[in-house]
N, C-alpha and C. Protein backbone atom coordinates (compact mmCIF):
# COMPACT_ATOMS: atom_id res chain seq x y z
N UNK A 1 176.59 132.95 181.37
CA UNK A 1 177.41 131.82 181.72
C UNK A 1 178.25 132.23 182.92
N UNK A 2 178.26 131.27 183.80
CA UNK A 2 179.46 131.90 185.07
C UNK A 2 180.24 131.96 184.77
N UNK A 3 181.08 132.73 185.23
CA UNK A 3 182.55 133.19 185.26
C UNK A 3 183.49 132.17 184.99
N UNK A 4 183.40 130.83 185.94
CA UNK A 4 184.16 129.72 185.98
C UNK A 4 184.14 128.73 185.03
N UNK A 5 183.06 128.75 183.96
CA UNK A 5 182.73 128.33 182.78
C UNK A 5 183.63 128.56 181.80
N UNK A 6 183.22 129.94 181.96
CA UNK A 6 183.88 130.77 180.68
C UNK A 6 185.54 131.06 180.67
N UNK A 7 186.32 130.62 181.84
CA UNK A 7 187.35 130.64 182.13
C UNK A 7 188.16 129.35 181.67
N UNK A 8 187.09 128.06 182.31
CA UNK A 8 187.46 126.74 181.98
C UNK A 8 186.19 125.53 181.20
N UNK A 9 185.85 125.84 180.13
CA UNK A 9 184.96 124.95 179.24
C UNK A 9 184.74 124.10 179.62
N UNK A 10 185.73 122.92 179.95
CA UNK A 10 185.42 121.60 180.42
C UNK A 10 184.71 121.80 181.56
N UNK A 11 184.01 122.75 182.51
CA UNK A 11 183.09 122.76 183.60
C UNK A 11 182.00 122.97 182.90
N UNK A 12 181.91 123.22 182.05
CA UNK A 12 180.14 123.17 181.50
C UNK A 12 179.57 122.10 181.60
N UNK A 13 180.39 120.88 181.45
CA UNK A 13 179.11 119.77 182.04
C UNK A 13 178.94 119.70 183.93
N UNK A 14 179.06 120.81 184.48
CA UNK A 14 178.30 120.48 185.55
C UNK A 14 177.59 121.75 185.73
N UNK A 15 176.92 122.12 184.38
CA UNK A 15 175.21 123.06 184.55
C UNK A 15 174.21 121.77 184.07
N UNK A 16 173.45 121.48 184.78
CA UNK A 16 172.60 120.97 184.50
C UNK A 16 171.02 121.45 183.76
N UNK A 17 170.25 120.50 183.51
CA UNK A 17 169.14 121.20 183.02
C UNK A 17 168.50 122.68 184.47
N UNK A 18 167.91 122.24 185.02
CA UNK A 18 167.66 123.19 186.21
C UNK A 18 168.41 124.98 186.21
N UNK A 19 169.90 124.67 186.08
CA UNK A 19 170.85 125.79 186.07
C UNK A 19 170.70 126.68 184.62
N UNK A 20 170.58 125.56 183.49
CA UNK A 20 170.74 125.62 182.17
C UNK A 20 169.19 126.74 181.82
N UNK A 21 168.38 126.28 182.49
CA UNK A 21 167.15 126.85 182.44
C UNK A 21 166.89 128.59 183.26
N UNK A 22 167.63 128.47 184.17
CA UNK A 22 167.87 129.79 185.14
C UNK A 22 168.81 131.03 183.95
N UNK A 23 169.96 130.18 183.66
CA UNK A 23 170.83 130.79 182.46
C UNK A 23 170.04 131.51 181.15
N UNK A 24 169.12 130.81 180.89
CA UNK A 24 168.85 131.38 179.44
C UNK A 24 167.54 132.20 179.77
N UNK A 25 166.64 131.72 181.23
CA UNK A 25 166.02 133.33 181.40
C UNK A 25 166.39 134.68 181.53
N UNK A 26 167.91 134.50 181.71
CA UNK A 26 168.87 135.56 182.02
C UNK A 26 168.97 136.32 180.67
N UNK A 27 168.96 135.61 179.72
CA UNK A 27 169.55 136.21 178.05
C UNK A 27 168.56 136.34 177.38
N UNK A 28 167.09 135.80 177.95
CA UNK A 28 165.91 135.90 177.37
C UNK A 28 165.74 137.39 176.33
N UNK A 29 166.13 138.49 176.99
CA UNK A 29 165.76 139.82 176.42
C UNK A 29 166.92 140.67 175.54
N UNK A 30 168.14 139.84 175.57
CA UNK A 30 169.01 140.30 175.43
C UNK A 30 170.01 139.72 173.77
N UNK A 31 170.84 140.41 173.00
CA UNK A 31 171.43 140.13 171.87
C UNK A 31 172.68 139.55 172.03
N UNK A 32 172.78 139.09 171.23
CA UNK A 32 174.42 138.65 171.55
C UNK A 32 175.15 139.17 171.79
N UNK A 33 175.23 140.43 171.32
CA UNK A 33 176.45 141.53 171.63
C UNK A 33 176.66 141.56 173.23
N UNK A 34 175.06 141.78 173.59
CA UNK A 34 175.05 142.25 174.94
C UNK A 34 175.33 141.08 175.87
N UNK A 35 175.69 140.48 175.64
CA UNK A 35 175.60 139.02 176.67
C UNK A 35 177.46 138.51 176.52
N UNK A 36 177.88 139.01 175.53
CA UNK A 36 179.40 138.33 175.19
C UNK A 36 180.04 139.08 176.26
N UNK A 37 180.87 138.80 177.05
CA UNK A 37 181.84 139.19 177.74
C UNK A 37 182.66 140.56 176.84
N UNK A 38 182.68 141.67 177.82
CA UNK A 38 183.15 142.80 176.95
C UNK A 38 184.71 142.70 176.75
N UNK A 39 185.78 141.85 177.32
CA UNK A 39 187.10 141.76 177.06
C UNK A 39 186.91 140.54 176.16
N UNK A 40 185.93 140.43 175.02
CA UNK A 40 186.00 139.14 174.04
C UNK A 40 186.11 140.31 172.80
N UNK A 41 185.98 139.37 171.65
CA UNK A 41 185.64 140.44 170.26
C UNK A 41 184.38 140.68 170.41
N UNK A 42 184.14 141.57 169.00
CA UNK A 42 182.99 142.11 169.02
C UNK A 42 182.42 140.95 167.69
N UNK A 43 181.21 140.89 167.90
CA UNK A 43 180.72 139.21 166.35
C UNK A 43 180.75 140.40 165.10
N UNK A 44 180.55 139.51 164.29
CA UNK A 44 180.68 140.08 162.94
C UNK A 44 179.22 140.68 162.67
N UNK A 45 179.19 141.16 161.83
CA UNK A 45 178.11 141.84 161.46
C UNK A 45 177.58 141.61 159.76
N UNK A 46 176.43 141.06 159.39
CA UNK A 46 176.02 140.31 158.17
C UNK A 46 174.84 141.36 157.90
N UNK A 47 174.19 142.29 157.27
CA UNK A 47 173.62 142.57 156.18
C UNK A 47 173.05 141.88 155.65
N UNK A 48 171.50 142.04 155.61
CA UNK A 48 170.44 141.78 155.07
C UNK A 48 170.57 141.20 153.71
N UNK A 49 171.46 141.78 153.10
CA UNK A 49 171.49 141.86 151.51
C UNK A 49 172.37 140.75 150.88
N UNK A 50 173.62 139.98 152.34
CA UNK A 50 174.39 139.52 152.22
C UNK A 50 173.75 137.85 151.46
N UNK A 51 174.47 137.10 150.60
CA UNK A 51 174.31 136.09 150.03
C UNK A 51 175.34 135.00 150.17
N UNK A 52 174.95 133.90 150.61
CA UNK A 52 175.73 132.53 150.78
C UNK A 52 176.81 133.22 149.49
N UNK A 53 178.22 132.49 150.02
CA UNK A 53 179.12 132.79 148.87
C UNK A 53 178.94 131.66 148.09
């Protein structure tokens, strides 16, 4: 996601399909961890074993 996105949300409606499509070849290979901005948290982490509460 660009920089200016992720700074200000309400600009996400001007990625269009075209941009939207360039974006997610970008993350194609990649996990979430690796794609979150490193000054964000880190996601939680769920276990295989884990069960709906």
């Amino acid at each position: 996601m660009p920089e200016y996105v992720m700074e200000e949300p309400l600009l996400a409606a001007v990625i269009d399909d075209r941009h939207a499509d360039t974006l997610t070849e970008g993350l194609a290979d990649m996990s979430v961890a690796e794609w979150i901005p490193q000054r964000t948290f880190k996601p939680a982490f769920v276990g295989p074993e884990a069960g709906a509460p």
